[in-house]
PDB file of N, CA and C in Angstrom:
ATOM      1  N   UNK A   1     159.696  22.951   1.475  1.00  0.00           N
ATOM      2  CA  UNK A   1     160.952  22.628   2.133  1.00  0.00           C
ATOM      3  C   UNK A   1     162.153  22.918   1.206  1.00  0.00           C
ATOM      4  N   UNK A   2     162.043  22.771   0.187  1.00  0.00           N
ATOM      5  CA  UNK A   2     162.776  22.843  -1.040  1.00  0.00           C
ATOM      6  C   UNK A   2     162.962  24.428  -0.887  1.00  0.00           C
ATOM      7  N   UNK A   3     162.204  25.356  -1.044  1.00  0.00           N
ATOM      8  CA  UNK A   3     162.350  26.594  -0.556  1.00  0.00           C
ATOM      9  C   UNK A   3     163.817  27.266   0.400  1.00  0.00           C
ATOM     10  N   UNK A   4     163.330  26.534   1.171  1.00  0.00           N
ATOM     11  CA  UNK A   4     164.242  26.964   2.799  1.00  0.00           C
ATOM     12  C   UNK A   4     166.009  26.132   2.457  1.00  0.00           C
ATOM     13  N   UNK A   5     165.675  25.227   1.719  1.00  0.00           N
ATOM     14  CA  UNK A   5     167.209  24.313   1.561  1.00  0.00           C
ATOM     15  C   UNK A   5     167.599  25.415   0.274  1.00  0.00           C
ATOM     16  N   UNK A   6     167.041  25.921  -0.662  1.00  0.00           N
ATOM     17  CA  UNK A   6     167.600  26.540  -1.517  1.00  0.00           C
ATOM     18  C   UNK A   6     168.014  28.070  -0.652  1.00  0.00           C
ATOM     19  N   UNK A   7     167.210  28.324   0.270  1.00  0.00           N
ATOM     20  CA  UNK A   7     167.116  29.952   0.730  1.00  0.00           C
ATOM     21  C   UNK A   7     168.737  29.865   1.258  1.00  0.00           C
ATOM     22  N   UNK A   8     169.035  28.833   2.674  1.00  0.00           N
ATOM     23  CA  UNK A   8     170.232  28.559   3.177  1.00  0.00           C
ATOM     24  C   UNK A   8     171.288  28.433   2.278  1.00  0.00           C
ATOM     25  N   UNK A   9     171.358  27.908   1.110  1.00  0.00           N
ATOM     26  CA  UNK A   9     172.360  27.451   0.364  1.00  0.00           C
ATOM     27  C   UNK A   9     172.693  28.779  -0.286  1.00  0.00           C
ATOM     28  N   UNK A  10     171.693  29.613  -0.707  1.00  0.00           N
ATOM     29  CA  UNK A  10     172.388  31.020  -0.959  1.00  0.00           C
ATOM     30  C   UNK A  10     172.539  31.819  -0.153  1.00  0.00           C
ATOM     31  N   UNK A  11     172.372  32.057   1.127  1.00  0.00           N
ATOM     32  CA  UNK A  11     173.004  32.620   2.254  1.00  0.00           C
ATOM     33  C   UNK A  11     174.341  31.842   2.153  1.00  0.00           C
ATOM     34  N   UNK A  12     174.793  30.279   2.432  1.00  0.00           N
ATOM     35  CA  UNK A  12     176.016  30.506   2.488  1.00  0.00           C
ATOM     36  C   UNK A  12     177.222  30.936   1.906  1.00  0.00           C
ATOM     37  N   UNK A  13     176.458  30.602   0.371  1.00  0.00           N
ATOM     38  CA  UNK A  13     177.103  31.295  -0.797  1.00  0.00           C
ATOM     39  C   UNK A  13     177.634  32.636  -0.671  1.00  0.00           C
ATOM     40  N   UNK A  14     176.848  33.732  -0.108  1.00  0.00           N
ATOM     41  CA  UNK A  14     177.059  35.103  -0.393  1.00  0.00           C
ATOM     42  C   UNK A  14     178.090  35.067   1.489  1.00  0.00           C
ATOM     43  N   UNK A  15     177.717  34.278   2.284  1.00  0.00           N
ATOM     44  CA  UNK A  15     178.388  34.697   3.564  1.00  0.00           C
ATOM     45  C   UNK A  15     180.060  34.321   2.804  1.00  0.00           C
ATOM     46  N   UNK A  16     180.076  33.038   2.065  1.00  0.00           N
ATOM     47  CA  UNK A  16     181.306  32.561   1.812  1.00  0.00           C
ATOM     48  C   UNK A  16     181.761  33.695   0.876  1.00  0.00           C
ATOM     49  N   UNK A  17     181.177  34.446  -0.398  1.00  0.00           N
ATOM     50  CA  UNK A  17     181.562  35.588  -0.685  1.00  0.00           C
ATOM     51  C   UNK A  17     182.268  36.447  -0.225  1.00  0.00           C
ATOM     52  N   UNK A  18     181.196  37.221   1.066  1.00  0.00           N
ATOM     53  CA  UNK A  18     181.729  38.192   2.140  1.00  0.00           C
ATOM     54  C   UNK A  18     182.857  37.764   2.641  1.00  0.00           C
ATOM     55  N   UNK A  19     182.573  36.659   3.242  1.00  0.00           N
ATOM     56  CA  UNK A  19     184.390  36.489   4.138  1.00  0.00           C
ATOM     57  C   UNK A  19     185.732  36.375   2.977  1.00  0.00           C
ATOM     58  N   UNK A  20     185.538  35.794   1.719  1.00  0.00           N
ATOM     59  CA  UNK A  20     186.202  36.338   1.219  1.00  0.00           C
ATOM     60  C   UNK A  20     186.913  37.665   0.363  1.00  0.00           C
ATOM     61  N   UNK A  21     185.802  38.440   0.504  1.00  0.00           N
ATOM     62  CA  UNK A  21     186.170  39.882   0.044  1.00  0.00           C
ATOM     63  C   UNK A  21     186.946  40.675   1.268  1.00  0.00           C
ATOM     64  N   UNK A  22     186.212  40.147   2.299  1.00  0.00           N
ATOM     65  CA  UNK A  22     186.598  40.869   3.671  1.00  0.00           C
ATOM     66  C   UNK A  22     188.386  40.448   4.171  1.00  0.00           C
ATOM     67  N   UNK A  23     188.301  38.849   4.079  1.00  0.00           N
ATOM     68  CA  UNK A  23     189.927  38.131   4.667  1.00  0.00           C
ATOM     69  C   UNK A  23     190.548  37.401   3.766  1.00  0.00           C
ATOM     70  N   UNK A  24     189.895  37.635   2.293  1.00  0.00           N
ATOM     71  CA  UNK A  24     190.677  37.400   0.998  1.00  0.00           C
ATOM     72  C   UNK A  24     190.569  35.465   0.654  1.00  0.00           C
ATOM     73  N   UNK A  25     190.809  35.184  -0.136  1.00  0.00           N
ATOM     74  CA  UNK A  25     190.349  33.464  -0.431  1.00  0.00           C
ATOM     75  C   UNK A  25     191.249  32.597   0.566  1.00  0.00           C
ATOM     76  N   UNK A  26     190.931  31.307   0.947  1.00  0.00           N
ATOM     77  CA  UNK A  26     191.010  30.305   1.752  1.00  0.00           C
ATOM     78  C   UNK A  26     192.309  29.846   1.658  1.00  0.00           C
ATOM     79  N   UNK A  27     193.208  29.678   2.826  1.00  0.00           N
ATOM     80  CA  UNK A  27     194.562  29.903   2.444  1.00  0.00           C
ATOM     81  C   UNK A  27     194.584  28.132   2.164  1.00  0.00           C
ATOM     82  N   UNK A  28     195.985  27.979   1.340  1.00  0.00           N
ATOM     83  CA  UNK A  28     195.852  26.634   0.845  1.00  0.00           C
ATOM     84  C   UNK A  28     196.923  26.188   1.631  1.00  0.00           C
ATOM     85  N   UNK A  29     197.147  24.953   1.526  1.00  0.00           N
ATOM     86  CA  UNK A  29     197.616  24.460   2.801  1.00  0.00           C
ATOM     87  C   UNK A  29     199.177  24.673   2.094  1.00  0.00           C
ATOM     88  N   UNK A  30     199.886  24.896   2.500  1.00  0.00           N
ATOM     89  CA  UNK A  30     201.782  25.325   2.299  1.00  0.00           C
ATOM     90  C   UNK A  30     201.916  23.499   1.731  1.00  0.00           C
ATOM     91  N   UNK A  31     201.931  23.449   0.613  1.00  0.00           N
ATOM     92  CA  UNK A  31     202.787  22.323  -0.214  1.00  0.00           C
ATOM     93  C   UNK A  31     204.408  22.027   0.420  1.00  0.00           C
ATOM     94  N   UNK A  32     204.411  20.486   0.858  1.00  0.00           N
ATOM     95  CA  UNK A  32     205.766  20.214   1.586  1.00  0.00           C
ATOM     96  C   UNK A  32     207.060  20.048   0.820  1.00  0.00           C
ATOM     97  N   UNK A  33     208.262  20.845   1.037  1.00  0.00           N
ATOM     98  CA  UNK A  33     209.300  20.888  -0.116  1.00  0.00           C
ATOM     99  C   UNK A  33     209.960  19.417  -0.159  1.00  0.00           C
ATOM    100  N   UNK A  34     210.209  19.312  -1.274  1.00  0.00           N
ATOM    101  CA  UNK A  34     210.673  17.719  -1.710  1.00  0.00           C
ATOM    102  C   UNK A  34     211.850  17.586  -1.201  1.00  0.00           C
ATOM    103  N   UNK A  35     212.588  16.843  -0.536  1.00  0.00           N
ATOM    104  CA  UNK A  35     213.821  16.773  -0.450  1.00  0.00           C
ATOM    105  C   UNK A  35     214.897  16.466  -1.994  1.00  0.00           C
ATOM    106  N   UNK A  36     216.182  17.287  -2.048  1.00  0.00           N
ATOM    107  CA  UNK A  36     216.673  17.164  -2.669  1.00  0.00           C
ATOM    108  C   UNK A  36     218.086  16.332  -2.583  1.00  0.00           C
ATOM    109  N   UNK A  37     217.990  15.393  -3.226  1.00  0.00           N
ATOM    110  CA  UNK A  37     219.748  14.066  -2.527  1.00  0.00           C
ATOM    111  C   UNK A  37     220.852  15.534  -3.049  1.00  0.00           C
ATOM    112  N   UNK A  38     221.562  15.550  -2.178  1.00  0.00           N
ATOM    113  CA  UNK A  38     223.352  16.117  -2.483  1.00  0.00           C
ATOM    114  C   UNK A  38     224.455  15.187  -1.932  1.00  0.00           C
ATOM    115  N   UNK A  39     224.801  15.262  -3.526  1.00  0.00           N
ATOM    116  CA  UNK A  39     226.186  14.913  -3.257  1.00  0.00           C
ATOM    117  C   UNK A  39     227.484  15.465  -3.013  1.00  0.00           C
ATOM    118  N   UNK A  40     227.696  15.504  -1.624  1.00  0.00           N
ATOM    119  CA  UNK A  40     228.861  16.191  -0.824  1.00  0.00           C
ATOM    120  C   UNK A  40     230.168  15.174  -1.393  1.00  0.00           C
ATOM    121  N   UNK A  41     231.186  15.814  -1.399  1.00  0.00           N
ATOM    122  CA  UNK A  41     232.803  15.450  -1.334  1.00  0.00           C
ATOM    123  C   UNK A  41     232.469  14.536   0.025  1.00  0.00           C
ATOM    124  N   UNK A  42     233.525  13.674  -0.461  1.00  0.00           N
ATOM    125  CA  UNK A  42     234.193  12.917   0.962  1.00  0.00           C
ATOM    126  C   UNK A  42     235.612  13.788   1.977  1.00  0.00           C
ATOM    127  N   UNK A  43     234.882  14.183   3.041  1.00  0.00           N
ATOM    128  CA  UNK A  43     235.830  15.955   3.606  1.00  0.00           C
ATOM    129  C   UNK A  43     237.365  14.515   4.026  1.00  0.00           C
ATOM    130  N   UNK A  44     237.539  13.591   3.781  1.00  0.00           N
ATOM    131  CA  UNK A  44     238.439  12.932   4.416  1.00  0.00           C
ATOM    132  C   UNK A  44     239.572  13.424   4.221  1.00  0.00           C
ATOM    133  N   UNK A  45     240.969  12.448   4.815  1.00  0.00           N
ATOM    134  CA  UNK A  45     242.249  12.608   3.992  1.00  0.00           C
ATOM    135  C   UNK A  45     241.986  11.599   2.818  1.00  0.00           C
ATOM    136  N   UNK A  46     242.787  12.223   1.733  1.00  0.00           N
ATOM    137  CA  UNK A  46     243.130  11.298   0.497  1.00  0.00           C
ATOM    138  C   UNK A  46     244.922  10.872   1.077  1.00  0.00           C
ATOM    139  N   UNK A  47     245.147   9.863   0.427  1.00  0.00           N
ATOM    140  CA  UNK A  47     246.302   8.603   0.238  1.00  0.00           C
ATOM    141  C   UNK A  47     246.721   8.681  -1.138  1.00  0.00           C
TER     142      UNK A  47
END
C-alpha cells in the first residue's frame, strides 16, 4: 500500500511541475495596499 501512496505522491509532484512549466508558478494572492493618513490644508476661508 505504501507503494501506491508513494506512486500518487510522485505523480502529483511532476503533474504540479508540468502545470507549472506550462502556466508558470501559482499566482499569489495581490497583497492589500496599506492605507496612507494625509494631511490636507484646511481649503476654508482664513480670518
Amino acid at each position: 500500500m505504501d507503494y501506491l501512496e508513494n506512486l500518487l505522491e510522485k505523480l502529483k509532484e511532476w503533474a504540479q511541475k508540468l502545470i507549472e512549466i506550462l502556466l508558470g508558478p501559482e499566482a499569489e494572492p495581490e497583497a492589500e495596499p496599506i492605507p496612507v493618513p494625509v494631511n490636507e490644508p484646511h481649503r476654508g476661508r482664513y480670518r
